[in-house]
N, C-alpha and C. Protein backbone atom coordinates (compact mmCIF):
# COMPACT_ATOMS: atom_id res chain seq x y z
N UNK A 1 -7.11 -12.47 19.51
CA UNK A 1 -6.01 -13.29 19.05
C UNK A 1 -6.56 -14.43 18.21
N UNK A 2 -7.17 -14.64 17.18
CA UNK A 2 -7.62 -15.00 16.07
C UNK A 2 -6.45 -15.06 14.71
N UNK A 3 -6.52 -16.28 14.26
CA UNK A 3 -5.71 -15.89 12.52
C UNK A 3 -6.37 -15.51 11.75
N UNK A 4 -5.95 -14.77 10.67
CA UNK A 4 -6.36 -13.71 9.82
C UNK A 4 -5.98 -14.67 8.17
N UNK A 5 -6.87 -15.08 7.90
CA UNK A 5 -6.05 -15.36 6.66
C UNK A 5 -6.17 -14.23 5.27
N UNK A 6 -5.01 -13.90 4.99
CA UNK A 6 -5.34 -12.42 4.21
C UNK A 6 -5.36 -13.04 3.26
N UNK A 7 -5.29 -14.32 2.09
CA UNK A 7 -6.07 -14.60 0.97
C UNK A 7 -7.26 -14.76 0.66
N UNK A 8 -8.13 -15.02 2.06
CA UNK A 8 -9.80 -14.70 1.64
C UNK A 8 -10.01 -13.19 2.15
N UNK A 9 -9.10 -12.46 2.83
CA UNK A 9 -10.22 -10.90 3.11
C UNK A 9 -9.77 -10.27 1.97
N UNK A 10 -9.31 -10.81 0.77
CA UNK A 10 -8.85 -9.88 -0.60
C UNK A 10 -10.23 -10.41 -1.20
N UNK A 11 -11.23 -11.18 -1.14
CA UNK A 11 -12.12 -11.63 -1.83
C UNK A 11 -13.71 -10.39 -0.83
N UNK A 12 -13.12 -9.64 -0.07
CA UNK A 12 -14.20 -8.85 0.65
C UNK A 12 -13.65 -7.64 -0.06
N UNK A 13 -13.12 -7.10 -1.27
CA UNK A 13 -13.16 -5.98 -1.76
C UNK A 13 -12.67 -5.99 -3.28
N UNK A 14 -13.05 -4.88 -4.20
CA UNK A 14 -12.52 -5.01 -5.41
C UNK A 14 -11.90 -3.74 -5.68
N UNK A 15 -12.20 -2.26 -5.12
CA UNK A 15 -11.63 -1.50 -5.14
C UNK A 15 -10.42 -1.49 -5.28
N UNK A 16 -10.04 -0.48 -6.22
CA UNK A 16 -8.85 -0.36 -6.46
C UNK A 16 -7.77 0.74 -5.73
N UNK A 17 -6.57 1.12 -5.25
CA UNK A 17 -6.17 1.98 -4.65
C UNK A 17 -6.85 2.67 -3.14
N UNK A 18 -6.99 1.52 -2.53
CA UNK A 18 -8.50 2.07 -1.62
C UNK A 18 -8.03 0.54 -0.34
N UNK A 19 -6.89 1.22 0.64
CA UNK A 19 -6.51 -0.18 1.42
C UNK A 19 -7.40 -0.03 2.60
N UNK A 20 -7.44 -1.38 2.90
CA UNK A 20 -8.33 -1.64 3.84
C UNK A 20 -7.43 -2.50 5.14
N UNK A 21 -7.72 -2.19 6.16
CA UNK A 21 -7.51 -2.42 7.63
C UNK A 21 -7.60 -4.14 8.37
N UNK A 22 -6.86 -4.61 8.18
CA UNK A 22 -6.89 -6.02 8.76
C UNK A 22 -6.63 -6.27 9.87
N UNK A 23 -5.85 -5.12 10.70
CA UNK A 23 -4.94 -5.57 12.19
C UNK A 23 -4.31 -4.14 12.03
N UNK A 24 -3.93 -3.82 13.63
CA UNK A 24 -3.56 -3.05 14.35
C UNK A 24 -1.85 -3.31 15.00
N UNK A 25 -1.27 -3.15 15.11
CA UNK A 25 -0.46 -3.51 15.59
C UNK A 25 1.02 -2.38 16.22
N UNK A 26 0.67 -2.12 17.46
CA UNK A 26 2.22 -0.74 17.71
C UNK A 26 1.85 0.39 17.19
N UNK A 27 1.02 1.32 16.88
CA UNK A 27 0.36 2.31 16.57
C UNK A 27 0.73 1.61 14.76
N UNK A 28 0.83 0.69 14.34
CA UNK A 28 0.60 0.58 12.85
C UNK A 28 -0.88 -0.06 12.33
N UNK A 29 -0.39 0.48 11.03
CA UNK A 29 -1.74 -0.20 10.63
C UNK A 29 -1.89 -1.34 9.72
N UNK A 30 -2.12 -2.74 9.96
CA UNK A 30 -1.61 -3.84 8.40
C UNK A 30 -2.58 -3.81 7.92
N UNK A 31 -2.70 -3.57 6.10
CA UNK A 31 -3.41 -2.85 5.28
C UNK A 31 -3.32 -3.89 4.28
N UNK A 32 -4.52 -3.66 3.22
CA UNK A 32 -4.34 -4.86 1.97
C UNK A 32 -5.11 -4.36 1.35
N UNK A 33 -3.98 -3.99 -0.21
CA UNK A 33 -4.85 -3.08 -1.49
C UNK A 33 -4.81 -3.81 -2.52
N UNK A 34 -5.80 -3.73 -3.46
CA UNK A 34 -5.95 -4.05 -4.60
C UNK A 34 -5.39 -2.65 -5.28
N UNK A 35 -3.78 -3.01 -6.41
CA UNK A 35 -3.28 -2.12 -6.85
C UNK A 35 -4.09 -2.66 -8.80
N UNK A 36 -3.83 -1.71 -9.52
CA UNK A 36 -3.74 -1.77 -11.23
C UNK A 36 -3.58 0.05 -11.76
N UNK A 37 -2.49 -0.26 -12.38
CA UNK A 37 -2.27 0.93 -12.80
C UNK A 37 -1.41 2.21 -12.17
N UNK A 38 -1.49 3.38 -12.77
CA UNK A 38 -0.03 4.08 -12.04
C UNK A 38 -0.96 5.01 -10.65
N UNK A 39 -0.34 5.03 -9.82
CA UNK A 39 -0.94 5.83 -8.59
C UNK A 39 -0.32 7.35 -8.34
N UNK A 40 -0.33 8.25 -7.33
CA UNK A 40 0.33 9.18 -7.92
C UNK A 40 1.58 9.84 -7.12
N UNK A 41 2.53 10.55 -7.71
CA UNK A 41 3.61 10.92 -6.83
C UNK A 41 3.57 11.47 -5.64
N UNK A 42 3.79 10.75 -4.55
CA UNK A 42 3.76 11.30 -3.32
C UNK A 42 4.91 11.01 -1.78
N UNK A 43 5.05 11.97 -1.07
CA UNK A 43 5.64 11.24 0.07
C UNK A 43 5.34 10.93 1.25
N UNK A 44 5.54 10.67 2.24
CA UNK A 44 5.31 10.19 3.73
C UNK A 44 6.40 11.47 4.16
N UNK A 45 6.01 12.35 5.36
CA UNK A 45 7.39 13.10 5.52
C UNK A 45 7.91 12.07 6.74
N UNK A 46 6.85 11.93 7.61
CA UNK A 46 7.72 11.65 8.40
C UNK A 46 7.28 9.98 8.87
N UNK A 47 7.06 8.93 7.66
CA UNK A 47 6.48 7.57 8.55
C UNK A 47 7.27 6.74 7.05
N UNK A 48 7.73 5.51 7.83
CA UNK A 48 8.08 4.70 6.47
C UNK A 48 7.09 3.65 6.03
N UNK A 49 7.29 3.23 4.77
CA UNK A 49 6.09 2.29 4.59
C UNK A 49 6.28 0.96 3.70
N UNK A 50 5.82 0.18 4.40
CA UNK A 50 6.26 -1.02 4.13
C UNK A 50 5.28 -1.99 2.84
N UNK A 51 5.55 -2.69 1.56
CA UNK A 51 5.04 -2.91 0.34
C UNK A 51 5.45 -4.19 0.53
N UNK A 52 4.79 -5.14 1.05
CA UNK A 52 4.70 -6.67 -0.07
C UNK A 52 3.79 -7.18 -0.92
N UNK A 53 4.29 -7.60 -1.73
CA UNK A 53 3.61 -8.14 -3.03
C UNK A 53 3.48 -9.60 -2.78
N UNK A 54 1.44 -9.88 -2.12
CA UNK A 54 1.01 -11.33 -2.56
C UNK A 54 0.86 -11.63 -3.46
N UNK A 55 0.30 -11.00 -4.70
CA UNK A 55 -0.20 -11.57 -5.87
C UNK A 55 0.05 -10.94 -7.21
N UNK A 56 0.86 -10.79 -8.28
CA UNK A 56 1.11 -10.05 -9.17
C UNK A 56 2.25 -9.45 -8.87
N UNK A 57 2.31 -8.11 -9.95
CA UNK A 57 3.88 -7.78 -9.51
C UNK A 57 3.57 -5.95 -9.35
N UNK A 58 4.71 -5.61 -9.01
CA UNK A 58 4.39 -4.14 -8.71
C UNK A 58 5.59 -3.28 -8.99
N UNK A 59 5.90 -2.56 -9.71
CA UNK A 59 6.81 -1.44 -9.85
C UNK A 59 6.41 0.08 -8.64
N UNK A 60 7.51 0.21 -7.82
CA UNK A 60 7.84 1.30 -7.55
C UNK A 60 8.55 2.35 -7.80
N UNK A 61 8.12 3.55 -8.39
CA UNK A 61 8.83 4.37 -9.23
C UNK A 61 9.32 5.61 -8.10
N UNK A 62 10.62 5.71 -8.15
CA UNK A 62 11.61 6.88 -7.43
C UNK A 62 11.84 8.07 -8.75
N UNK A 63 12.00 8.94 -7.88
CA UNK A 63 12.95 9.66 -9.20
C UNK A 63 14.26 9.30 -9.59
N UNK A 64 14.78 8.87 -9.22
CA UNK A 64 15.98 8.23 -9.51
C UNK A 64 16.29 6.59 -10.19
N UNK A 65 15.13 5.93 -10.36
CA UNK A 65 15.00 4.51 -10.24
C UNK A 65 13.60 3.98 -10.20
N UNK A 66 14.10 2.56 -10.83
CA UNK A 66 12.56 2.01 -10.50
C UNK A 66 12.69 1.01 -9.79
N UNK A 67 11.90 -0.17 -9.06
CA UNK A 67 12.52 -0.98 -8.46
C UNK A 67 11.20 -2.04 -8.20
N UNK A 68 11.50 -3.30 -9.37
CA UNK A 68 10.10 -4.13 -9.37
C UNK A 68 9.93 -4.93 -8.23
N UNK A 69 9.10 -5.74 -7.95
CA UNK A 69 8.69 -6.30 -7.05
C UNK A 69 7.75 -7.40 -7.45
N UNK A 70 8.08 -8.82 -7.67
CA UNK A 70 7.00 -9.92 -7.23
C UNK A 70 6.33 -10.19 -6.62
N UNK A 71 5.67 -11.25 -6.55
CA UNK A 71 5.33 -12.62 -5.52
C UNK A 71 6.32 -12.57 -4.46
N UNK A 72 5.58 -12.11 -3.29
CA UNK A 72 6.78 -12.41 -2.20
C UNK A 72 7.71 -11.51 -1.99
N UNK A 73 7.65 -10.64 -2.78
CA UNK A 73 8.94 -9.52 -2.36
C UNK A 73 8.10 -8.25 -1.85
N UNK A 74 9.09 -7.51 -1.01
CA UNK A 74 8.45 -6.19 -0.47
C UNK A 74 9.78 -5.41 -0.11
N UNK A 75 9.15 -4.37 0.10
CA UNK A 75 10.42 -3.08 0.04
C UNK A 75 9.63 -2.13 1.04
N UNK A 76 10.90 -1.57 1.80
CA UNK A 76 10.68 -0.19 2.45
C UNK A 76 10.69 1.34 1.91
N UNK A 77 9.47 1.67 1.76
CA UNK A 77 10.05 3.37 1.08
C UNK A 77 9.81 3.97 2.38
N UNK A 78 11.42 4.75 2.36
CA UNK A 78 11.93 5.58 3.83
C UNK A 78 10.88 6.73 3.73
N UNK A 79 10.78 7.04 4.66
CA UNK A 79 10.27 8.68 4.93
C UNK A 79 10.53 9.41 3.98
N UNK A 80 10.20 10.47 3.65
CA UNK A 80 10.27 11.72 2.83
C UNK A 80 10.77 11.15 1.44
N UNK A 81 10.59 9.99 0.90
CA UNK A 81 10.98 9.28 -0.46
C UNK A 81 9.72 9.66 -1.51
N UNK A 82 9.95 10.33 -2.18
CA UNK A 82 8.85 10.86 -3.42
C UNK A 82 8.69 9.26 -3.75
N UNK A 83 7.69 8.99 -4.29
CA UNK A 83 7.54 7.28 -4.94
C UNK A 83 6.16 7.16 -5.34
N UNK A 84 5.74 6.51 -6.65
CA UNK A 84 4.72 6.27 -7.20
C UNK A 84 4.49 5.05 -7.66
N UNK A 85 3.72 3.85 -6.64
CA UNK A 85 3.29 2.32 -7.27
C UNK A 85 2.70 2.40 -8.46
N UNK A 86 2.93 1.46 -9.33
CA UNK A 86 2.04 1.26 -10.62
C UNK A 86 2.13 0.09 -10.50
N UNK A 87 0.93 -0.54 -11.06
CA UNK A 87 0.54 -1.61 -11.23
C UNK A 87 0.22 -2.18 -12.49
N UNK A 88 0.80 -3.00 -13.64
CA UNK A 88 0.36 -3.25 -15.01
C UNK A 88 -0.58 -4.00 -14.90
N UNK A 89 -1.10 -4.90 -13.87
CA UNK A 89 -2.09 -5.76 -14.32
C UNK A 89 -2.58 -5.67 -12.75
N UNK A 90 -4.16 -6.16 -12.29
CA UNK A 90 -4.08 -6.42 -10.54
C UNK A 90 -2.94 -6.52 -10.06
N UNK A 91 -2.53 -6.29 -8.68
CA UNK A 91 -1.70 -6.85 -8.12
C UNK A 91 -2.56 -6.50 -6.39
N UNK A 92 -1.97 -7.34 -5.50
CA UNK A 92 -2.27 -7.49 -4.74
C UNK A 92 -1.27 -7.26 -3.87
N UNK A 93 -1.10 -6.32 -2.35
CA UNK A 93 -0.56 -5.77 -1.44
C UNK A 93 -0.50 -5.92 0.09
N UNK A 94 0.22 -6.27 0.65
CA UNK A 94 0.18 -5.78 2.26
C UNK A 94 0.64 -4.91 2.61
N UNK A 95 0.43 -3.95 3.45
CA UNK A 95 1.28 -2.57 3.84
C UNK A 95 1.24 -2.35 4.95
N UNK A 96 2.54 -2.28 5.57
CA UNK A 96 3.03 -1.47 7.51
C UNK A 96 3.14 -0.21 6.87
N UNK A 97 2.27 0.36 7.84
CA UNK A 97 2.11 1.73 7.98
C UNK A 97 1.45 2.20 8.93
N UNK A 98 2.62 3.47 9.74
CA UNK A 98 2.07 3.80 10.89
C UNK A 98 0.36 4.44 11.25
N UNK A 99 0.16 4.23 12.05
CA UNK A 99 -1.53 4.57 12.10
C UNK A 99 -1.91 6.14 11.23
N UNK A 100 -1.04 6.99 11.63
CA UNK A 100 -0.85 8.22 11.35
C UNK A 100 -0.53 8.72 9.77
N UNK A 101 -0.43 7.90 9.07
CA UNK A 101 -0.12 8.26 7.90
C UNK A 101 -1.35 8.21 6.89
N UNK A 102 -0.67 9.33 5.96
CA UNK A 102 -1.82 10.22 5.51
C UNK A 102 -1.68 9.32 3.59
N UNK A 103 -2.80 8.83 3.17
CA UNK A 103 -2.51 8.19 2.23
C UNK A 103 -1.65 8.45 1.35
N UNK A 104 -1.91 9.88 0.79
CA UNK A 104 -1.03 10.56 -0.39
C UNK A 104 -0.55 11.62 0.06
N UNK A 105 -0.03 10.98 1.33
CA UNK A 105 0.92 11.96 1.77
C UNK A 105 0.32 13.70 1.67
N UNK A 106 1.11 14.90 1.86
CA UNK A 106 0.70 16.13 1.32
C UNK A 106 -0.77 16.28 0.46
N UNK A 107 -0.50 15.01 -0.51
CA UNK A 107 -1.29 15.19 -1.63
C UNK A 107 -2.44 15.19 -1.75
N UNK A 108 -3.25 16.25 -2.45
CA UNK A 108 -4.68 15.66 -2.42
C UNK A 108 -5.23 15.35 -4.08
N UNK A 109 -5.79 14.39 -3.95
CA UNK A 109 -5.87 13.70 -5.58
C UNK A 109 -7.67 12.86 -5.23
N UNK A 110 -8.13 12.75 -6.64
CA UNK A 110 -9.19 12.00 -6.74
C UNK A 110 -9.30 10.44 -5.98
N UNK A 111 -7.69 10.14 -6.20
CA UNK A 111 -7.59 8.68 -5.67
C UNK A 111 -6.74 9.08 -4.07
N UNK A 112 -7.21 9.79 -3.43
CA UNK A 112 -6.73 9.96 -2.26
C UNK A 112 -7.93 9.12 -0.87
N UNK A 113 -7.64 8.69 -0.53
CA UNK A 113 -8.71 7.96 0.69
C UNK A 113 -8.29 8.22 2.34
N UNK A 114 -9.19 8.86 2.96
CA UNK A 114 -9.19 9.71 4.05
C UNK A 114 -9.53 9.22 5.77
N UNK A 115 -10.35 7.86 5.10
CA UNK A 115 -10.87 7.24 5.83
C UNK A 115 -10.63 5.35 5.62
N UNK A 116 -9.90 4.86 6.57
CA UNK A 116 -9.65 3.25 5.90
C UNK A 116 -10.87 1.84 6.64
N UNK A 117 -11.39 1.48 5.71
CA UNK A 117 -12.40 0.50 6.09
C UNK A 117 -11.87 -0.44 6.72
N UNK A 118 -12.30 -0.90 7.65
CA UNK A 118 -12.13 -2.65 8.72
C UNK A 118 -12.40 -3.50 7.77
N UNK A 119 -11.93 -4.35 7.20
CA UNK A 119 -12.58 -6.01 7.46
C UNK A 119 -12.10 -7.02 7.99
């Protein structure tokens, strides 16, 4: 039971698309990515996942819609929601997501990560 300040553990990585493990919490996992650029279409079938935006901004792309995101804002993409983050410039992330969830979903891609680092 320690505080976590998640503006210096963003200074323990530069990787991009590649979240890393801050806390545990209810079989979830609180996560913090360095986003830039488009990531790729995928879903969660069965876990929802939770996107706030600390630093920069972030577009989430639906098939149906896009739906931006600041400083401070975050959004739920439900279960089985096809959706692809892009990032135009850094942006910076927190993410709820159940322990169990598989990065890119179904997907297997170059930017897929299998294994999530502690810091």
């Amino acid at each position: 039971m320690k505080p976590i300040n998640v503006i210096s553990k963003f200074s323990q990585f530069n990787e991009k698309w590649s979240p890393r493990v801050i806390a545990k919490l209810n079989n979830q996992h609180v996560l913090l990515s360095k986003l830039e650029g488009p990531f790729i279409w995928h879903s969660h079938k069965d876990e929802d996942e939770l996107f706030y935006v600390v630093k920069g901004s972030l577009s989430i792309e639906f098939r149906d819609c896009v739906e931006t995101l600041g400083e401070g804002d975050m959004i739920v993409v439900p279960k089985g929601v096809d959706h692809r983050p892009v990032a135009q410039k850094e942006c910076w992330v927190l993410l709820f997501e159940p322990i169990v969830t598989k990065h890119t979903g179904e997907v297997e891609h170059e930017k897929t990560v299998t294994k999530y680092h502690e810091i």
